[in-house]
PDB file of N, CA and C in Angstrom:
ATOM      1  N   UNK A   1     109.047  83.941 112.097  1.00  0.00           N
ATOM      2  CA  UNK A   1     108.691  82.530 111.953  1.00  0.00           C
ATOM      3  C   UNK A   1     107.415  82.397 111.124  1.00  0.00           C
ATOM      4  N   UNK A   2     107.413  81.428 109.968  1.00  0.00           N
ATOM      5  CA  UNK A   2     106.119  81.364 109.381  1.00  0.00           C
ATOM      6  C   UNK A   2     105.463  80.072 109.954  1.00  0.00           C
ATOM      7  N   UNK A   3     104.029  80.889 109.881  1.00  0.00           N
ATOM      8  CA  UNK A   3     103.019  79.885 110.660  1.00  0.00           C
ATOM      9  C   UNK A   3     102.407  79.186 109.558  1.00  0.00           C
ATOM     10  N   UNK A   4     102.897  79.180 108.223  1.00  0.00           N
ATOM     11  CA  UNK A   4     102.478  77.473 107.267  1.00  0.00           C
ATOM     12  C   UNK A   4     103.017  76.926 107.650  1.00  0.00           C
ATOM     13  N   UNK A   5     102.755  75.910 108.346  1.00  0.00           N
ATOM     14  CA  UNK A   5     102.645  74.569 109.297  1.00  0.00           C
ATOM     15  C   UNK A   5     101.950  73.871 108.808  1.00  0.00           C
ATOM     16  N   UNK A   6     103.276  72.677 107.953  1.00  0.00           N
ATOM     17  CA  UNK A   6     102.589  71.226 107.850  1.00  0.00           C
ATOM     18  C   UNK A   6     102.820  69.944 109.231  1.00  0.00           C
ATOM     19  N   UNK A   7     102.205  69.426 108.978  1.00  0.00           N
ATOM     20  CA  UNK A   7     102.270  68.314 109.897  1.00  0.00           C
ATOM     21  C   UNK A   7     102.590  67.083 109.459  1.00  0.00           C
ATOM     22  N   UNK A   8     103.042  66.406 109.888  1.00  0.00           N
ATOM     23  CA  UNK A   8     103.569  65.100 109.459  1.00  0.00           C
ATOM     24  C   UNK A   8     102.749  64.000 110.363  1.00  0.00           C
ATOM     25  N   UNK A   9     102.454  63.002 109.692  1.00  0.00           N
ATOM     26  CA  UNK A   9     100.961  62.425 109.725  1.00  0.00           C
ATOM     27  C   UNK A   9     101.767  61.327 111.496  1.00  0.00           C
ATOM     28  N   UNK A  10     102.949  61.214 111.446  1.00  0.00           N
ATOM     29  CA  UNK A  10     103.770  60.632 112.363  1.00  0.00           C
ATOM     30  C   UNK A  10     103.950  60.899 113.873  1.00  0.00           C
ATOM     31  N   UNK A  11     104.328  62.335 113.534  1.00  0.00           N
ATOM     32  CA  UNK A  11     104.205  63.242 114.511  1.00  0.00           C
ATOM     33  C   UNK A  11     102.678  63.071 114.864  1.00  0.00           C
ATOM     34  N   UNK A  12     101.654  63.707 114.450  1.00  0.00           N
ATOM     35  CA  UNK A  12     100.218  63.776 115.039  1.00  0.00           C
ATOM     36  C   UNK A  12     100.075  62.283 115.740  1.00  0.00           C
ATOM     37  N   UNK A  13     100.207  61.267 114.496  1.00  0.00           N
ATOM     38  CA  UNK A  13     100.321  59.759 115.913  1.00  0.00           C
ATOM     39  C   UNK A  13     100.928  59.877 116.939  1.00  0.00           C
ATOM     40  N   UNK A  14     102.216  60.042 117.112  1.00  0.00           N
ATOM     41  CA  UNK A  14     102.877  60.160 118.398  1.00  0.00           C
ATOM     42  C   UNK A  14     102.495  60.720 119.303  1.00  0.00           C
ATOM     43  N   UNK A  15     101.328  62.048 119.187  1.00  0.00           N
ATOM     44  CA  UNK A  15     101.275  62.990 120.034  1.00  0.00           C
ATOM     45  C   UNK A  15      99.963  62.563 120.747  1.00  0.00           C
ATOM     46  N   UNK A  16      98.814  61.812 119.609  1.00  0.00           N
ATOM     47  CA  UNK A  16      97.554  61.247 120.366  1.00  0.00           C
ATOM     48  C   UNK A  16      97.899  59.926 120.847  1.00  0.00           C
ATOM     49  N   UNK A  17      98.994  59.234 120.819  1.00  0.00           N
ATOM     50  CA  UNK A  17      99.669  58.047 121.391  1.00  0.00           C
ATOM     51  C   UNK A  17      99.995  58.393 122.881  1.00  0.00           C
ATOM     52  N   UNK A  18     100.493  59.397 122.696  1.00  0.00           N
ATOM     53  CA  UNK A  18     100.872  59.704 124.335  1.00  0.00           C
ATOM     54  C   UNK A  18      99.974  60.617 124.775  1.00  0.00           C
ATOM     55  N   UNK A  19      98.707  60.757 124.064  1.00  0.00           N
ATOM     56  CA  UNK A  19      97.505  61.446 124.975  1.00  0.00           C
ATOM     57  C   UNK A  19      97.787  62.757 125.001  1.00  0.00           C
ATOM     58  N   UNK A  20      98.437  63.419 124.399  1.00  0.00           N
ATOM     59  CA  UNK A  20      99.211  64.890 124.494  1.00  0.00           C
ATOM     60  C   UNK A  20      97.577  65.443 124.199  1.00  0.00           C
ATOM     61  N   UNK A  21      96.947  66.228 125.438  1.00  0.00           N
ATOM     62  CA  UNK A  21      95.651  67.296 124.918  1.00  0.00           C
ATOM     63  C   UNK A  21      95.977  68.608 123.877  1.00  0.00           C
ATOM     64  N   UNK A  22      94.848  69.529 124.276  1.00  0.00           N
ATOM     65  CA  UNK A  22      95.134  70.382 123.569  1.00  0.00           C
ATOM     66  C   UNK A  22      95.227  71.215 122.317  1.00  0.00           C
ATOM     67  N   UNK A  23      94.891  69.930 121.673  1.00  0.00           N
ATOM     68  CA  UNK A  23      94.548  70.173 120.171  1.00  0.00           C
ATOM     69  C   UNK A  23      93.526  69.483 119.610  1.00  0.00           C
ATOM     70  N   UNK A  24      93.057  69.794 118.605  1.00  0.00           N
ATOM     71  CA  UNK A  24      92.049  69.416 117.665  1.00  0.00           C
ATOM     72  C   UNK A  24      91.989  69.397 116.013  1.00  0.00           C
ATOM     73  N   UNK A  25      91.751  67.943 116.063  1.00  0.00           N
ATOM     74  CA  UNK A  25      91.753  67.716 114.186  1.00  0.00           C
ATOM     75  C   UNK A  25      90.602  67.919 113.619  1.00  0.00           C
ATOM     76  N   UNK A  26      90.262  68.833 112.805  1.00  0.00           N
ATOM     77  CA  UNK A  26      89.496  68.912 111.685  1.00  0.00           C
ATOM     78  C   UNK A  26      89.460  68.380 110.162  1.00  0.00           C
ATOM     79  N   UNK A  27      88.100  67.541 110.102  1.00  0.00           N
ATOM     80  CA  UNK A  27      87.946  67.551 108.643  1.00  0.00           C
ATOM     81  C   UNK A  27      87.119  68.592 107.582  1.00  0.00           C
ATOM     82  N   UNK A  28      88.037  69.166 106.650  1.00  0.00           N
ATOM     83  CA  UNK A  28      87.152  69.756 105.917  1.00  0.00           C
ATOM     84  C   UNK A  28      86.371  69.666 104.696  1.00  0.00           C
ATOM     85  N   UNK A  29      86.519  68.102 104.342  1.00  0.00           N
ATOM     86  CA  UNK A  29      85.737  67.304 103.311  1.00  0.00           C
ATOM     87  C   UNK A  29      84.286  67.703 103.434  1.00  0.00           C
ATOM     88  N   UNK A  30      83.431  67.055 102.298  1.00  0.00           N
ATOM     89  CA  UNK A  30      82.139  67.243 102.711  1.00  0.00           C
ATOM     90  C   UNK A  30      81.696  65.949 103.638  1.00  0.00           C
ATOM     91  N   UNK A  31      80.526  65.778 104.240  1.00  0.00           N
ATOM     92  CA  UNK A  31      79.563  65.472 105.152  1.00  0.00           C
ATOM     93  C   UNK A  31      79.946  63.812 104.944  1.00  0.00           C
ATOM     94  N   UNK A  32      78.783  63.490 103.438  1.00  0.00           N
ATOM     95  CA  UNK A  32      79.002  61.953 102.818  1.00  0.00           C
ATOM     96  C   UNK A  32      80.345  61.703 103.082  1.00  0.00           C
ATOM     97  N   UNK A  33      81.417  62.203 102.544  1.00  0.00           N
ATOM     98  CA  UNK A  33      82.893  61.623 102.472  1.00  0.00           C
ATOM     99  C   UNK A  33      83.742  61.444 103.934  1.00  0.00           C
ATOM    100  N   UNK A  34      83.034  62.152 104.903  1.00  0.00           N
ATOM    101  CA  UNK A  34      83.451  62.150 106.467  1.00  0.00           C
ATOM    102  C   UNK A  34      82.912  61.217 106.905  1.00  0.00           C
ATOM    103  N   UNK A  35      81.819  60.691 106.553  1.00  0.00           N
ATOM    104  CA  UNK A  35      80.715  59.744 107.015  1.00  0.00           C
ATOM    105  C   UNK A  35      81.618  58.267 106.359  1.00  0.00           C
ATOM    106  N   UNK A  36      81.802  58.552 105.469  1.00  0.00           N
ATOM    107  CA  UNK A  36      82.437  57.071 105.100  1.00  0.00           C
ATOM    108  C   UNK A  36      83.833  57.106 105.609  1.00  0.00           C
ATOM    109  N   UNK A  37      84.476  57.943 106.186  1.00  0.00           N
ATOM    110  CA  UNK A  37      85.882  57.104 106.890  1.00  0.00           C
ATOM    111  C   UNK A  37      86.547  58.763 107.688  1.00  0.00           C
ATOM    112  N   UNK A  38      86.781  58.467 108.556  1.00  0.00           N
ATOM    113  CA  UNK A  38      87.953  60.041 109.225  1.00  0.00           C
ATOM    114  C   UNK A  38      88.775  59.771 109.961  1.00  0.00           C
ATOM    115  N   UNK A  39      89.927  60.520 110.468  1.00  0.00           N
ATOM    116  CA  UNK A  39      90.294  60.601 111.600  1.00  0.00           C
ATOM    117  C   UNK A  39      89.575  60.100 112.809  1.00  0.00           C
ATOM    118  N   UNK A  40      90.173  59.283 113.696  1.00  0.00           N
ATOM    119  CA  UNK A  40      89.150  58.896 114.810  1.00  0.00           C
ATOM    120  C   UNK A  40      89.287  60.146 115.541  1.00  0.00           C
ATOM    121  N   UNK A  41      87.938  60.981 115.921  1.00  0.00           N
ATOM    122  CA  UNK A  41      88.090  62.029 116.736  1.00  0.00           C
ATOM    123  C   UNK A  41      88.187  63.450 116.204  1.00  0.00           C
ATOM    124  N   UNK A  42      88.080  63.272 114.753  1.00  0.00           N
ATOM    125  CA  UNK A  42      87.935  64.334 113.930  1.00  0.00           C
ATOM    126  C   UNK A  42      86.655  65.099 113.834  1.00  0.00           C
ATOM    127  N   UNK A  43      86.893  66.561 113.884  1.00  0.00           N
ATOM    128  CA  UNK A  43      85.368  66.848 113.980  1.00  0.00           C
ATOM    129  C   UNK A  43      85.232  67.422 112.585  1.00  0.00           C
ATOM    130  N   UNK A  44      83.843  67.103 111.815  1.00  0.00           N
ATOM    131  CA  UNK A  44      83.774  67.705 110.415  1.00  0.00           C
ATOM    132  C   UNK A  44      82.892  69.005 110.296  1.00  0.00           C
ATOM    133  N   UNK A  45      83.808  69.804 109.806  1.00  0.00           N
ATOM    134  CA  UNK A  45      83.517  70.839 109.507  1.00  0.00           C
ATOM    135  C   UNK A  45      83.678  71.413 107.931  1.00  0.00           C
ATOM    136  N   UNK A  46      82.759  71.408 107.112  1.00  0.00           N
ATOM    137  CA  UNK A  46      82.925  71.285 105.634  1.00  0.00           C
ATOM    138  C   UNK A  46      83.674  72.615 105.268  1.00  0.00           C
ATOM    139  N   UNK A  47      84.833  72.802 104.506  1.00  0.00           N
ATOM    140  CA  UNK A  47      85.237  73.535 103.861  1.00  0.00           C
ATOM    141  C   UNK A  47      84.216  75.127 103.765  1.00  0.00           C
ATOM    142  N   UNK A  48      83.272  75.200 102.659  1.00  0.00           N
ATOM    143  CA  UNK A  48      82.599  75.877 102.553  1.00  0.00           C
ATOM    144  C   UNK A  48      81.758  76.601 103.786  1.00  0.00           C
ATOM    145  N   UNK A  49      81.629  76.029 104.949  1.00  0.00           N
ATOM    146  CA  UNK A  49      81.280  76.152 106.366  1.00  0.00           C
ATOM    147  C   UNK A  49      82.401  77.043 107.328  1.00  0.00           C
ATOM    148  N   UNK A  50      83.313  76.617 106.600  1.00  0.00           N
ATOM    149  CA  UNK A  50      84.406  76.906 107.922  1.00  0.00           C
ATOM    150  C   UNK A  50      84.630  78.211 108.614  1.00  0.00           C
ATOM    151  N   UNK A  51      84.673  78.883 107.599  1.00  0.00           N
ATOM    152  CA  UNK A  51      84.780  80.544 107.950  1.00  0.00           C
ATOM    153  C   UNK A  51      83.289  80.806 109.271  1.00  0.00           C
ATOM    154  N   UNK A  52      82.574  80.465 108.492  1.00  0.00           N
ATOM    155  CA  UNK A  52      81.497  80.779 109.846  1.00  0.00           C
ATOM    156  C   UNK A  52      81.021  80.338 110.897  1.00  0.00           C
ATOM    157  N   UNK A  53      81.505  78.886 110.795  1.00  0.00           N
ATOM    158  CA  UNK A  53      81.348  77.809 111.894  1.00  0.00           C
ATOM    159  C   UNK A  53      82.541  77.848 112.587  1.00  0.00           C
ATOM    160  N   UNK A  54      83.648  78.262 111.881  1.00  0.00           N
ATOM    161  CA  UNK A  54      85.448  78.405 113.008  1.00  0.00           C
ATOM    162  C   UNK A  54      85.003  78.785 114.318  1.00  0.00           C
ATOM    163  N   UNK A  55      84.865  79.962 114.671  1.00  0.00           N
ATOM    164  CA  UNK A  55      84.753  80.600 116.169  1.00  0.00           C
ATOM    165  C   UNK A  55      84.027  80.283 116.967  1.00  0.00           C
ATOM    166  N   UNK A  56      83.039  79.679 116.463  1.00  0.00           N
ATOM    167  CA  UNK A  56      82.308  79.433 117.692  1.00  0.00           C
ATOM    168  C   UNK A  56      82.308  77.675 117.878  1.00  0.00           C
ATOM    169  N   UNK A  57      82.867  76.964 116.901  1.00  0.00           N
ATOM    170  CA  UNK A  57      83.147  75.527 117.411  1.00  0.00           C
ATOM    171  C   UNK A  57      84.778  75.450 117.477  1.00  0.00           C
ATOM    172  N   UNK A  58      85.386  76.364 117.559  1.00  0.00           N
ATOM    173  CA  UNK A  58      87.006  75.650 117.718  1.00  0.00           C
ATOM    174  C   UNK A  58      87.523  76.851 118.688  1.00  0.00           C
ATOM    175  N   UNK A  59      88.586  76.430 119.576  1.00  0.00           N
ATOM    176  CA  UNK A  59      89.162  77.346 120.452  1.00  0.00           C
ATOM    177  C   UNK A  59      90.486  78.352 119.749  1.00  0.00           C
ATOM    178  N   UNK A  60      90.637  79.162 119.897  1.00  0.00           N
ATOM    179  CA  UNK A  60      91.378  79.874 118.902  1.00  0.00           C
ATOM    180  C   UNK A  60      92.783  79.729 119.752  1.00  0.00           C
ATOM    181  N   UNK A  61      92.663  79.482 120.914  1.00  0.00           N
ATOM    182  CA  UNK A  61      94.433  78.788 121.241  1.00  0.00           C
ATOM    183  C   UNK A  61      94.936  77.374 121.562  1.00  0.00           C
ATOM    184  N   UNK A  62      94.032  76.816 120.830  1.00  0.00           N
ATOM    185  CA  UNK A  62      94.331  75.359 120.224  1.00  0.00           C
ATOM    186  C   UNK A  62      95.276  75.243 119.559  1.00  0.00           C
ATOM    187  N   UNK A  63      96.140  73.959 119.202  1.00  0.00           N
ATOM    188  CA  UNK A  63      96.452  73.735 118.168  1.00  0.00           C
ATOM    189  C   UNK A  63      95.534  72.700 117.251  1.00  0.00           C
ATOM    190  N   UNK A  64      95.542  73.256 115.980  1.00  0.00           N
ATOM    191  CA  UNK A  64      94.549  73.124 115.067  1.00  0.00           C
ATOM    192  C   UNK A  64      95.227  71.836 114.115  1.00  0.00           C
ATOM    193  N   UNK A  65      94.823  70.670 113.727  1.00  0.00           N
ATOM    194  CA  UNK A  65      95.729  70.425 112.743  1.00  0.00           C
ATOM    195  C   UNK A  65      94.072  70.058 111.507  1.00  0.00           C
ATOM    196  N   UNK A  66      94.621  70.084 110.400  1.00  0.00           N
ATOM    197  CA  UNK A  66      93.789  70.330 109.335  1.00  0.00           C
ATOM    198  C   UNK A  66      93.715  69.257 108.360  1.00  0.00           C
ATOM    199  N   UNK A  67      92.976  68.883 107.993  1.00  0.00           N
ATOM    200  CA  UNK A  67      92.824  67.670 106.604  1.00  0.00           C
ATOM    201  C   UNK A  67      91.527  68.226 105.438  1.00  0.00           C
ATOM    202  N   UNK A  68      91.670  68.195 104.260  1.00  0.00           N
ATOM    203  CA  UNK A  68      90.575  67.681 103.275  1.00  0.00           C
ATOM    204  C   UNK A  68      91.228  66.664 102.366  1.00  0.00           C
ATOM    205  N   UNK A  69      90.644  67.012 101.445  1.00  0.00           N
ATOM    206  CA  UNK A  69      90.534  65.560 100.159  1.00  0.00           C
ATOM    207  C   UNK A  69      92.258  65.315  99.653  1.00  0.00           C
ATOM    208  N   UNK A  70      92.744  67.038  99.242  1.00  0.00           N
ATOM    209  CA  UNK A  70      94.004  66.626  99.384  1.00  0.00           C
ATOM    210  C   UNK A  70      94.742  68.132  99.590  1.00  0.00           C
ATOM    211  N   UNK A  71      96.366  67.997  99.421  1.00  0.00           N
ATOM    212  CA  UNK A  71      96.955  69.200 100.540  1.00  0.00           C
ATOM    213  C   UNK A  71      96.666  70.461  99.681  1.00  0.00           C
ATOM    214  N   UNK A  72      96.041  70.532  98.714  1.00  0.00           N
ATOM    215  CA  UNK A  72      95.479  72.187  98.285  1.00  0.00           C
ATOM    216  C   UNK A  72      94.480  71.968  98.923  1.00  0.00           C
ATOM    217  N   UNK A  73      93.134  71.392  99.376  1.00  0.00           N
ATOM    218  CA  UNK A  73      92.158  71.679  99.967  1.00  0.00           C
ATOM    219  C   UNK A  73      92.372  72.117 101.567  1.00  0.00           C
ATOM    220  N   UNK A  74      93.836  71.126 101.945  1.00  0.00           N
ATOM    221  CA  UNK A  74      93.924  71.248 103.209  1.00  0.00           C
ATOM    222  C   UNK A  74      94.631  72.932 103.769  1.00  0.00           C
ATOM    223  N   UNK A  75      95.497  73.319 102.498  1.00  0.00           N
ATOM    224  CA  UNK A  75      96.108  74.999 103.190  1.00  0.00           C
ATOM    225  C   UNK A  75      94.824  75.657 102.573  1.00  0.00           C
ATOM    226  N   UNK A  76      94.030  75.421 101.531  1.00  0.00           N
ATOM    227  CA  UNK A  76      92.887  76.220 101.736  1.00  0.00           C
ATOM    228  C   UNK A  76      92.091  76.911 103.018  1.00  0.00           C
ATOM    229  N   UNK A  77      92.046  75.336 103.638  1.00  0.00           N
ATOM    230  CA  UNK A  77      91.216  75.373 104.919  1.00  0.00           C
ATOM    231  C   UNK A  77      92.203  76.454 106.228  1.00  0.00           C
ATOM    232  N   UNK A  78      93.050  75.920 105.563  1.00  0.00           N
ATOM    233  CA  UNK A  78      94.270  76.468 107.151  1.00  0.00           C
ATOM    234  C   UNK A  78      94.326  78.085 106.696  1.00  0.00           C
ATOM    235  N   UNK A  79      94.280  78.125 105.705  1.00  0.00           N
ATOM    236  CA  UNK A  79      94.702  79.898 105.434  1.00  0.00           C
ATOM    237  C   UNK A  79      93.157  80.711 105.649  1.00  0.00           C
ATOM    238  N   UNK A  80      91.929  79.934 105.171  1.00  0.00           N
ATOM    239  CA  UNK A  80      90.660  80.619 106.058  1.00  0.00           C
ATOM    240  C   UNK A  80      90.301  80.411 108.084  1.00  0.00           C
ATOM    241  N   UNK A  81      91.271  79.851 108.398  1.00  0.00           N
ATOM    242  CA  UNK A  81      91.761  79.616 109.848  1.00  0.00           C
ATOM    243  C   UNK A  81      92.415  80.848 110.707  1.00  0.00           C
ATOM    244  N   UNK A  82      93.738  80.682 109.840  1.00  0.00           N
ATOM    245  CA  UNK A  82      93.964  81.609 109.945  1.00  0.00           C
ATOM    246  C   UNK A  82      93.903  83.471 109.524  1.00  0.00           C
ATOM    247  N   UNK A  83      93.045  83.441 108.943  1.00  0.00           N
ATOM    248  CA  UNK A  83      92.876  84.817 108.319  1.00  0.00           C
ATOM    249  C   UNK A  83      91.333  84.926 109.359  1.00  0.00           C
ATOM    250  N   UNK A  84      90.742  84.063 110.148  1.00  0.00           N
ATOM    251  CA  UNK A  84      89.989  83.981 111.271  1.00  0.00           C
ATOM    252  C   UNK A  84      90.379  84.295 112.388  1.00  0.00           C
ATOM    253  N   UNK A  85      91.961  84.092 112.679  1.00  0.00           N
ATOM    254  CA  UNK A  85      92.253  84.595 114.015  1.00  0.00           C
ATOM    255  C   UNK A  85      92.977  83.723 114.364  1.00  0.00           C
ATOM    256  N   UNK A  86      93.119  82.271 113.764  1.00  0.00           N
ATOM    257  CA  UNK A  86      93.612  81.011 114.437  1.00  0.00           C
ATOM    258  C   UNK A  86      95.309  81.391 113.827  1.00  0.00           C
ATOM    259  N   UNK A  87      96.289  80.978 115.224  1.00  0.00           N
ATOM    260  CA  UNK A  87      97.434  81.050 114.897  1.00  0.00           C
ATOM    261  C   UNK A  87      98.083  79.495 114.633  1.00  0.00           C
ATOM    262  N   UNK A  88      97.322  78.879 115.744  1.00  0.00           N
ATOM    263  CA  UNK A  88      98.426  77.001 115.677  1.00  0.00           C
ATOM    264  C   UNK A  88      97.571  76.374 114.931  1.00  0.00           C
ATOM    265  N   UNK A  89      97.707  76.796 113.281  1.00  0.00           N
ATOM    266  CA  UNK A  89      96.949  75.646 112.105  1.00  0.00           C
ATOM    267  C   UNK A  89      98.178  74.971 111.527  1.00  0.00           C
ATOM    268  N   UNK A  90      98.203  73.728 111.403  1.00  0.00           N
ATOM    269  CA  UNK A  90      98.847  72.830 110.598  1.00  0.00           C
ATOM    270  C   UNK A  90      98.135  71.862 109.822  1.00  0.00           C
ATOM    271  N   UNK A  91      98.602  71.937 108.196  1.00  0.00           N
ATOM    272  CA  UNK A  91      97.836  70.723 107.681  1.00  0.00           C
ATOM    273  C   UNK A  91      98.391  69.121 107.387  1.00  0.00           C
ATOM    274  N   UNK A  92      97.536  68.548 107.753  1.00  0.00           N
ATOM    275  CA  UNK A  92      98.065  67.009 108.107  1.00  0.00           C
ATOM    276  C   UNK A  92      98.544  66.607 106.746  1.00  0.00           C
ATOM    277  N   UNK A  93      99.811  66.390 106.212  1.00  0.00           N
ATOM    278  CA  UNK A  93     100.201  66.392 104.696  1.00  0.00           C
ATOM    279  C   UNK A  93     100.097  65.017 104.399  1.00  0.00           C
ATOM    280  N   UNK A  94      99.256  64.737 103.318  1.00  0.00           N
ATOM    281  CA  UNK A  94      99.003  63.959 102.905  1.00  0.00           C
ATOM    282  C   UNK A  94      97.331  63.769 103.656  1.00  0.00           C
ATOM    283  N   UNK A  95      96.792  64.231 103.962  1.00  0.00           N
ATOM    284  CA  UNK A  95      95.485  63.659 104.365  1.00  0.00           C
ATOM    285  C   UNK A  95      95.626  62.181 105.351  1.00  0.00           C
ATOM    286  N   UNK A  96      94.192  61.867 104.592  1.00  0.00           N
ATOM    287  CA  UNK A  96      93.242  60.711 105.819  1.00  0.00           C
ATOM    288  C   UNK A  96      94.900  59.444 105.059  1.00  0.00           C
ATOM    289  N   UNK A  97      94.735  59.382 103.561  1.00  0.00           N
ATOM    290  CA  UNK A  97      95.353  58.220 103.299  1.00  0.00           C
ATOM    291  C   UNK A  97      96.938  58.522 104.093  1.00  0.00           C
ATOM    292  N   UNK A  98      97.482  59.514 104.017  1.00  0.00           N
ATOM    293  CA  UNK A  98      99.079  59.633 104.316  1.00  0.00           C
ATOM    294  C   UNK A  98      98.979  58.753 105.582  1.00  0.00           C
ATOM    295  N   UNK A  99      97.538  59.212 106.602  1.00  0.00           N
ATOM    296  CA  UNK A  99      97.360  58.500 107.954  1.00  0.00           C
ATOM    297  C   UNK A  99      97.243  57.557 107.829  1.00  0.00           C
ATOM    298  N   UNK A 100      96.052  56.629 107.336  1.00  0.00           N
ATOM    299  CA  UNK A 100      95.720  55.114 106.931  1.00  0.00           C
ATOM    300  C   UNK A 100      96.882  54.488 107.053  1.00  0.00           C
ATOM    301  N   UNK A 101      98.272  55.041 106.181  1.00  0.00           N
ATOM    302  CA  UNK A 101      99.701  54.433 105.773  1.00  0.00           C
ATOM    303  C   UNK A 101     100.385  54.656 106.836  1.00  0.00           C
ATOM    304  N   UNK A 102     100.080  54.935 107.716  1.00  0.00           N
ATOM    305  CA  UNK A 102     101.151  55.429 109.131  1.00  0.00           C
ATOM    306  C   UNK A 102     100.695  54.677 109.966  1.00  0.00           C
ATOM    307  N   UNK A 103      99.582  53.711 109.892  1.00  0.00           N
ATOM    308  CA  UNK A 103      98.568  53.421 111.205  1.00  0.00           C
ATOM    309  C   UNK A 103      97.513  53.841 111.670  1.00  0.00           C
ATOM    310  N   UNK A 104      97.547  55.121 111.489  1.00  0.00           N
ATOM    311  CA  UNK A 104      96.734  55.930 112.513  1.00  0.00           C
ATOM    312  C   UNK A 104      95.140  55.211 112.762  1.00  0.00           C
ATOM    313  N   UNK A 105      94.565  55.592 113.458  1.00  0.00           N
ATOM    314  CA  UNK A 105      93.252  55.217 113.841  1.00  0.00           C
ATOM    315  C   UNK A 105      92.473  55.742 112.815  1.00  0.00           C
ATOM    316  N   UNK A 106      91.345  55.082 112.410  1.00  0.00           N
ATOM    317  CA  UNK A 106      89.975  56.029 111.837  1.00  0.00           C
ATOM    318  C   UNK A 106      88.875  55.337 111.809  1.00  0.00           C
ATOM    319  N   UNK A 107      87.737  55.975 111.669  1.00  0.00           N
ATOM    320  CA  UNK A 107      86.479  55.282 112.656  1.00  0.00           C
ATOM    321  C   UNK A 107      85.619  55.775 110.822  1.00  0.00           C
ATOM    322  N   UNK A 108      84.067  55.225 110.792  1.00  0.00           N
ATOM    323  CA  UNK A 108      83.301  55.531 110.134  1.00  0.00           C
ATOM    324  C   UNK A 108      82.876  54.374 108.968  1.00  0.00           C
ATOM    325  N   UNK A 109      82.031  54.666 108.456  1.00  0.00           N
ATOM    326  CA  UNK A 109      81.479  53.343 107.622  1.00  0.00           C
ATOM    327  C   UNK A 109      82.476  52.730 106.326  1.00  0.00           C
ATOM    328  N   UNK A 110      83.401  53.541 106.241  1.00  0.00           N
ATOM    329  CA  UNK A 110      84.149  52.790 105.300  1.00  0.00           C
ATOM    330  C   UNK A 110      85.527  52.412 106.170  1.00  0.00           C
ATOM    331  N   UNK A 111      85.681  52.817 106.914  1.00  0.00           N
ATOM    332  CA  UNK A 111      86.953  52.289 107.503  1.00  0.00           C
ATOM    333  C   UNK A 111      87.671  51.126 108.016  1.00  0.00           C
TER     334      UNK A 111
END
């Protein structure tokens, strides 16, 4: 079974709709661009950061789902995840906007 795992921005609604725990969304944009709009509940963790900040802020039997600017930034992020140890990475396809267009929640000064 291959663990490139995209996510479908639908699915992730459905799953924080019904409160499903257990997992955690990451942004891997930079700082400014998280600050102006995210995932509600997203924690930012910048790209360039990730490798060294992964282990000790994320649980490694989580499921992980992943966002940056767009879906090459986002399997970027997921393939330094996983080459960390993390097995349940999925990237949210299409990013913050695929979400925006689905409904989803998002919190921050541009939102």
């Amino acid at each position: 079974m291959s663990n490139n795992l995209v996510a479908d921005v639908h699915d992730l609604k459905t799953r924080l709709e019904w409160g499903q725990p257990g997992f955690t969304i990451v942004d891997v944009r930079d700082r400014h661009t998280y600050n102006h709009g995210h995932i509600t509940g997203a924690i930012p963790i910048p790209l360039d950061n990730l490798a060294s900040r992964a282990k000790s802020s994320l649980h490694t039997k989580r499921h992980i789902y992943i966002y940056g600017e767009n879906d090459e930034q986002s399997a970027q992020a997921a393939q330094v995840l996983r080459a960390s140890g993390f097995v349940e990475v999925a990237e949210i396809q299409g990013g913050l906007s695929a979400w925006k267009t689905a409904g989803g929640a998002t919190e921050g000064v541009g939102a």
